[in-house]
C-alpha atoms as a PDB file:
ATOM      1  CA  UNK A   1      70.120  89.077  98.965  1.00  0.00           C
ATOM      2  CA  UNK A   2      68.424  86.004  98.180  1.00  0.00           C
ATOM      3  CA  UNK A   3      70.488  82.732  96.841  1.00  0.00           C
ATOM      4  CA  UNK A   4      69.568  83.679  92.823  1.00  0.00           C
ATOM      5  CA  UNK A   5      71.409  86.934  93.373  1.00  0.00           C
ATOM      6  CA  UNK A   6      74.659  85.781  95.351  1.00  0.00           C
ATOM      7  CA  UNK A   7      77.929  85.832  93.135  1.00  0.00           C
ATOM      8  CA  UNK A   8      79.476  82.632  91.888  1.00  0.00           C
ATOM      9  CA  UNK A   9      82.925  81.514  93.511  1.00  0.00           C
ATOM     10  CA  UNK A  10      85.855  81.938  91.867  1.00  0.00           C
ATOM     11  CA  UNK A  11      87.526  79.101  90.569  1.00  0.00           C
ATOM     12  CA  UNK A  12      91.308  79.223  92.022  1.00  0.00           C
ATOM     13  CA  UNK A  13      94.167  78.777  89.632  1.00  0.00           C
ATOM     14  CA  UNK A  14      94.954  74.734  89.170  1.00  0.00           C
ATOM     15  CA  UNK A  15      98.794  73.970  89.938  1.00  0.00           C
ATOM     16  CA  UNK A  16      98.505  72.005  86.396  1.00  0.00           C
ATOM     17  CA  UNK A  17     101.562  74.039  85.592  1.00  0.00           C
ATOM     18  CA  UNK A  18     104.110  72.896  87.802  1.00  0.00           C
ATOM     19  CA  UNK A  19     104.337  69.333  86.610  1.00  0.00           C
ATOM     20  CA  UNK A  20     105.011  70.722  83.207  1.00  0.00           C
ATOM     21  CA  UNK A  21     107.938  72.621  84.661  1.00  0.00           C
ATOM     22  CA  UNK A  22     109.309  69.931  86.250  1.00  0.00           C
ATOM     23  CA  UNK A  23     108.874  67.187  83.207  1.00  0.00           C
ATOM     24  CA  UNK A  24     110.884  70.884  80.821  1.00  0.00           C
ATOM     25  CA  UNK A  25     113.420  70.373  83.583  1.00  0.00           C
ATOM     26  CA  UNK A  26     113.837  66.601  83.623  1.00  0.00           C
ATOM     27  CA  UNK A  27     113.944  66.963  79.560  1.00  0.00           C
ATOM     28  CA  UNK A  28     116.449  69.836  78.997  1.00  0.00           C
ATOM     29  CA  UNK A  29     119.143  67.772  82.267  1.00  0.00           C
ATOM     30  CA  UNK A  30     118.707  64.923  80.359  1.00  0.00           C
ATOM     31  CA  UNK A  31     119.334  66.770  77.377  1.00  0.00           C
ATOM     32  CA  UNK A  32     122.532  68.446  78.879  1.00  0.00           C
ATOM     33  CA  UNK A  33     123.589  65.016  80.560  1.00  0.00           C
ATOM     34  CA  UNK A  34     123.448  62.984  76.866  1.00  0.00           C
ATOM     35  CA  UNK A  35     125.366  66.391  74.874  1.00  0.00           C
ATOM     36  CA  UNK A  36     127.692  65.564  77.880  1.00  0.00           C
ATOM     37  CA  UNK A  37     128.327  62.031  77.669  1.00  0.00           C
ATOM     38  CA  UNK A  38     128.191  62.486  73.268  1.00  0.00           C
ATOM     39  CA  UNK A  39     131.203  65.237  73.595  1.00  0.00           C
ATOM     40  CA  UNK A  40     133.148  62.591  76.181  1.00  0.00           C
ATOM     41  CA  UNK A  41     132.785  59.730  73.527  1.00  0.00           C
ATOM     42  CA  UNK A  42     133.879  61.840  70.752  1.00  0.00           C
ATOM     43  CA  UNK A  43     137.124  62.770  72.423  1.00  0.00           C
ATOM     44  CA  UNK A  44     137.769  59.777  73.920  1.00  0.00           C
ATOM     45  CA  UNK A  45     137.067  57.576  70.716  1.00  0.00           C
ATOM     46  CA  UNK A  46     138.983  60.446  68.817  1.00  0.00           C
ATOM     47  CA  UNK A  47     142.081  59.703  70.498  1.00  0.00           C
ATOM     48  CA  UNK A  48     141.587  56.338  70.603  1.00  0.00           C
ATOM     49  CA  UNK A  49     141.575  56.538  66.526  1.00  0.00           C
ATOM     50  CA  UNK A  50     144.594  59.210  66.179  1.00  0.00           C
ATOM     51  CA  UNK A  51     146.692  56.515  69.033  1.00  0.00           C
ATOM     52  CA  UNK A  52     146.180  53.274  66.631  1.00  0.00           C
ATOM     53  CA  UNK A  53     145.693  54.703  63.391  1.00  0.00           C
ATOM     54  CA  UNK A  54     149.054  54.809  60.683  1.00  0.00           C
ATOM     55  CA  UNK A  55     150.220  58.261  59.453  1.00  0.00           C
ATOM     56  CA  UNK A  56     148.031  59.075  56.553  1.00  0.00           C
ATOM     57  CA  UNK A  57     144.582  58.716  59.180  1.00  0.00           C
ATOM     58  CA  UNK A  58     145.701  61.438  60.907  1.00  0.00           C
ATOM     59  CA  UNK A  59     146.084  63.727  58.128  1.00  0.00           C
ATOM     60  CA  UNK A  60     142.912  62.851  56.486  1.00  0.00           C
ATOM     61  CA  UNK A  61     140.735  63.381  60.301  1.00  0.00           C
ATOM     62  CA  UNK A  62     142.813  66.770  60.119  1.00  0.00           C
ATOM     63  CA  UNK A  63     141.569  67.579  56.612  1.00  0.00           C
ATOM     64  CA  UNK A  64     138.052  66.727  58.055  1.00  0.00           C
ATOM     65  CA  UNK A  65     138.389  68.638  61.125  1.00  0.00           C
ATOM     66  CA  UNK A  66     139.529  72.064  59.144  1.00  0.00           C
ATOM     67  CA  UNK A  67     136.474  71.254  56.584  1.00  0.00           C
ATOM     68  CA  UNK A  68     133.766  71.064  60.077  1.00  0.00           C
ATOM     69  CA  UNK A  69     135.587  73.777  61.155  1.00  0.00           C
ATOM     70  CA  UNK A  70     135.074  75.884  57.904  1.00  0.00           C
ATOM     71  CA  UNK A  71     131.468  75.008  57.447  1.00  0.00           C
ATOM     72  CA  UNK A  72     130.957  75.676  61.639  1.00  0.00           C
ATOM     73  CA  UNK A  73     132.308  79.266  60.637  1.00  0.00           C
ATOM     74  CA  UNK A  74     130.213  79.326  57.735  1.00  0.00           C
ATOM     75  CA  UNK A  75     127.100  78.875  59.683  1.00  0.00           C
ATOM     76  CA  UNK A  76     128.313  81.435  62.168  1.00  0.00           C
ATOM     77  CA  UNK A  77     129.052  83.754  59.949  1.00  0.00           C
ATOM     78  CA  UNK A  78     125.035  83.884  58.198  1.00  0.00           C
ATOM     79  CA  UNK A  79     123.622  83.772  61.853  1.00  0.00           C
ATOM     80  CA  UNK A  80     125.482  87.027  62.503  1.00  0.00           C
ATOM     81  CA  UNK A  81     124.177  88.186  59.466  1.00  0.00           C
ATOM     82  CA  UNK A  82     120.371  87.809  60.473  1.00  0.00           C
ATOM     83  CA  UNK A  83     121.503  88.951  64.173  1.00  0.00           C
ATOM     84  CA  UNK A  84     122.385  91.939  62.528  1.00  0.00           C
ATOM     85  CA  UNK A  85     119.203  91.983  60.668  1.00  0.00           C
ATOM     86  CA  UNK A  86     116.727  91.338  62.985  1.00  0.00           C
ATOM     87  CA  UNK A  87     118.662  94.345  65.364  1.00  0.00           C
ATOM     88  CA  UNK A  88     118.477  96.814  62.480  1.00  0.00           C
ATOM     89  CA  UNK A  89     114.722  95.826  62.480  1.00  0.00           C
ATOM     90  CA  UNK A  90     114.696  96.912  66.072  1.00  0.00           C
ATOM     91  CA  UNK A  91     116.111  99.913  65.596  1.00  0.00           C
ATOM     92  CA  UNK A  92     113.959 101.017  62.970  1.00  0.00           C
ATOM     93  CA  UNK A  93     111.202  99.895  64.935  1.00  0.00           C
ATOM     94  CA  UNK A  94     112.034 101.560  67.890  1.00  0.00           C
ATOM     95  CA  UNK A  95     112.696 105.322  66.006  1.00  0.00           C
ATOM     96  CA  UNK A  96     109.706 104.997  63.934  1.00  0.00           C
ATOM     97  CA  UNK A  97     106.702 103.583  65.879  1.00  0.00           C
ATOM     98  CA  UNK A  98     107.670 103.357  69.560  1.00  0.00           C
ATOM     99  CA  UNK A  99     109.206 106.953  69.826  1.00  0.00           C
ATOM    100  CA  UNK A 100     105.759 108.717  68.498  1.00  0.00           C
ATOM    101  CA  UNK A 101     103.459 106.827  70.705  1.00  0.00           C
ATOM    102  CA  UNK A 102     106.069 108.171  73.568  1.00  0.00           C
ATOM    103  CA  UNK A 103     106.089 111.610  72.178  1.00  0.00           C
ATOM    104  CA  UNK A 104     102.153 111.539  71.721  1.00  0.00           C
ATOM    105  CA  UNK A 105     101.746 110.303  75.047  1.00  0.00           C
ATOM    106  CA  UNK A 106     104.080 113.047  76.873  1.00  0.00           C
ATOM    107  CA  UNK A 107     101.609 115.471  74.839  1.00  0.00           C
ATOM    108  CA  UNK A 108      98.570 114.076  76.397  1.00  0.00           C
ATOM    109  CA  UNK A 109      99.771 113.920  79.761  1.00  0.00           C
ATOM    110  CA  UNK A 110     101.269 117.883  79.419  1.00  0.00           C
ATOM    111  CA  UNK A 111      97.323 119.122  77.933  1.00  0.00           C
ATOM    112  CA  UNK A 112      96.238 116.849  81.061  1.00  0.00           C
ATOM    113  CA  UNK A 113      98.354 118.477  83.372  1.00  0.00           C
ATOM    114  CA  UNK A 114      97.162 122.165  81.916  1.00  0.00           C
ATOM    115  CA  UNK A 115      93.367 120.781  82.059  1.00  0.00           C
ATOM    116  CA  UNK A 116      93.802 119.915  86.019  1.00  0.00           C
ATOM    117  CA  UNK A 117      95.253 123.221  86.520  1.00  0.00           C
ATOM    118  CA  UNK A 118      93.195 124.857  84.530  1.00  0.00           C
ATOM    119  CA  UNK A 119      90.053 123.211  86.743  1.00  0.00           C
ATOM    120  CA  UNK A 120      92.084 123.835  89.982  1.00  0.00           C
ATOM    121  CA  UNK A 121      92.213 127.492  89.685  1.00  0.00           C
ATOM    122  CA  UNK A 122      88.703 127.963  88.267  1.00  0.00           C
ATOM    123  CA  UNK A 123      86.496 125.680  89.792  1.00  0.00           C
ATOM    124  CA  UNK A 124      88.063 123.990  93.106  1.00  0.00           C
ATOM    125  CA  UNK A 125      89.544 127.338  94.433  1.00  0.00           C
ATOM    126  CA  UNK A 126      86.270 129.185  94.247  1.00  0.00           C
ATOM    127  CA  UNK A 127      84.351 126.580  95.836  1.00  0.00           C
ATOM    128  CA  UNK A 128      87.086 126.431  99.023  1.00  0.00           C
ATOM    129  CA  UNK A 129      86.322 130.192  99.256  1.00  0.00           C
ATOM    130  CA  UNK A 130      82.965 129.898  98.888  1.00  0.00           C
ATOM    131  CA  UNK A 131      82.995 127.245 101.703  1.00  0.00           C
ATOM    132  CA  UNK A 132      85.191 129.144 103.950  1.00  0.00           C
ATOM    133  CA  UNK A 133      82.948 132.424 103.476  1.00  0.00           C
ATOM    134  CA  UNK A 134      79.967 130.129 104.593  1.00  0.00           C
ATOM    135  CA  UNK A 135      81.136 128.610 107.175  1.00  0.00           C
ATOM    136  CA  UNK A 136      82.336 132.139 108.968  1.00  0.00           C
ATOM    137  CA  UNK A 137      78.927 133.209 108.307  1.00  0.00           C
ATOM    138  CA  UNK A 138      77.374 130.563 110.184  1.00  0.00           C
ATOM    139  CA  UNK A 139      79.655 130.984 112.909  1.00  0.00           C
ATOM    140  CA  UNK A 140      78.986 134.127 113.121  1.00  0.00           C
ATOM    141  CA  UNK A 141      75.077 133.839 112.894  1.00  0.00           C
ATOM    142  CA  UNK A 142      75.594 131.050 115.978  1.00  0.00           C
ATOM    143  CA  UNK A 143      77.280 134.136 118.282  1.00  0.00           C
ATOM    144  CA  UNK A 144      73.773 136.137 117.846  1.00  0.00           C
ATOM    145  CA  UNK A 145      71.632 132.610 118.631  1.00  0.00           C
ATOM    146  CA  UNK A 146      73.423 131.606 122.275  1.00  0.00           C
ATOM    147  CA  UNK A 147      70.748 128.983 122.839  1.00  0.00           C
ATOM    148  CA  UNK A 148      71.572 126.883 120.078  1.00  0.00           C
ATOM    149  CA  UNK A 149      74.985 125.735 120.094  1.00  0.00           C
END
């Protein structure tokens, strides 16, 4: 093989991934650290408010806390509704396109299976037998020649 002919080398994979795993990592602690530190100074600047405010503050952070609340539950409530959309789109997808191309795929595989057999018994075993009947024959043709072993 001459040096026109010889294969190129393949190019091995370039570890350009990793530092992009490791700068998603850096983000999403940083991430978690800030949510962290946000939730802290919410409580702490909450009770700060509720210790040094008069009477009527209070009620109206309550009123504002039950309206969050309500809206939170509000927003909960329509992603449940497309959770239980996008899982009844699942389903259907699952019964109606996935389960044929299973059952048309156990079908091939059984007229597979019968094909093999089918090949076993009518070609392969009557070759073996042929084989076997020649190979007595020779051995039997090499007991009449004794000089030729």
């Amino acid at each position: 093989m001459d040096e026109a002919q010889t294969p190129a080398p393949i190019a091995e994979p370039q570890p350009s991934s990793l530092p992009e795993s490791k700068s998603k990592i850096q983000i999403r602690s940083i991430l978690i650290i800030l949510a962290v530190v946000l939730l802290v100074a919410t409580v702490v600047g909450g009770i700060f408010l509720l210790a040094s405010a008069p009477e009527g503050t209070t009620a109206k952070v309550r009123d504002i806390f039950i309206i969050v609340m309500a809206l939170e539950s509000l927003i909960l409530g329509v992603g449940l509704i497309v959770l239980i959309l996008q899982l009844a789109t699942l389903i259907n997808l699952l019964q109606n396109e996935i389960k044929p191309i299973l059952d048309s795929t156990t079908e091939t595989v059984n007229n597979l299976r019968g094909t093999t057999q089918f090949l076993s018994n009518n070609l392969v075993e009557p070759v073996l037998k042929l084989n076997e009947y020649l190979a007595g024959m020779k051995k039997f043709w090499d007991v009449f020649r004794p000089g030729k072993h």
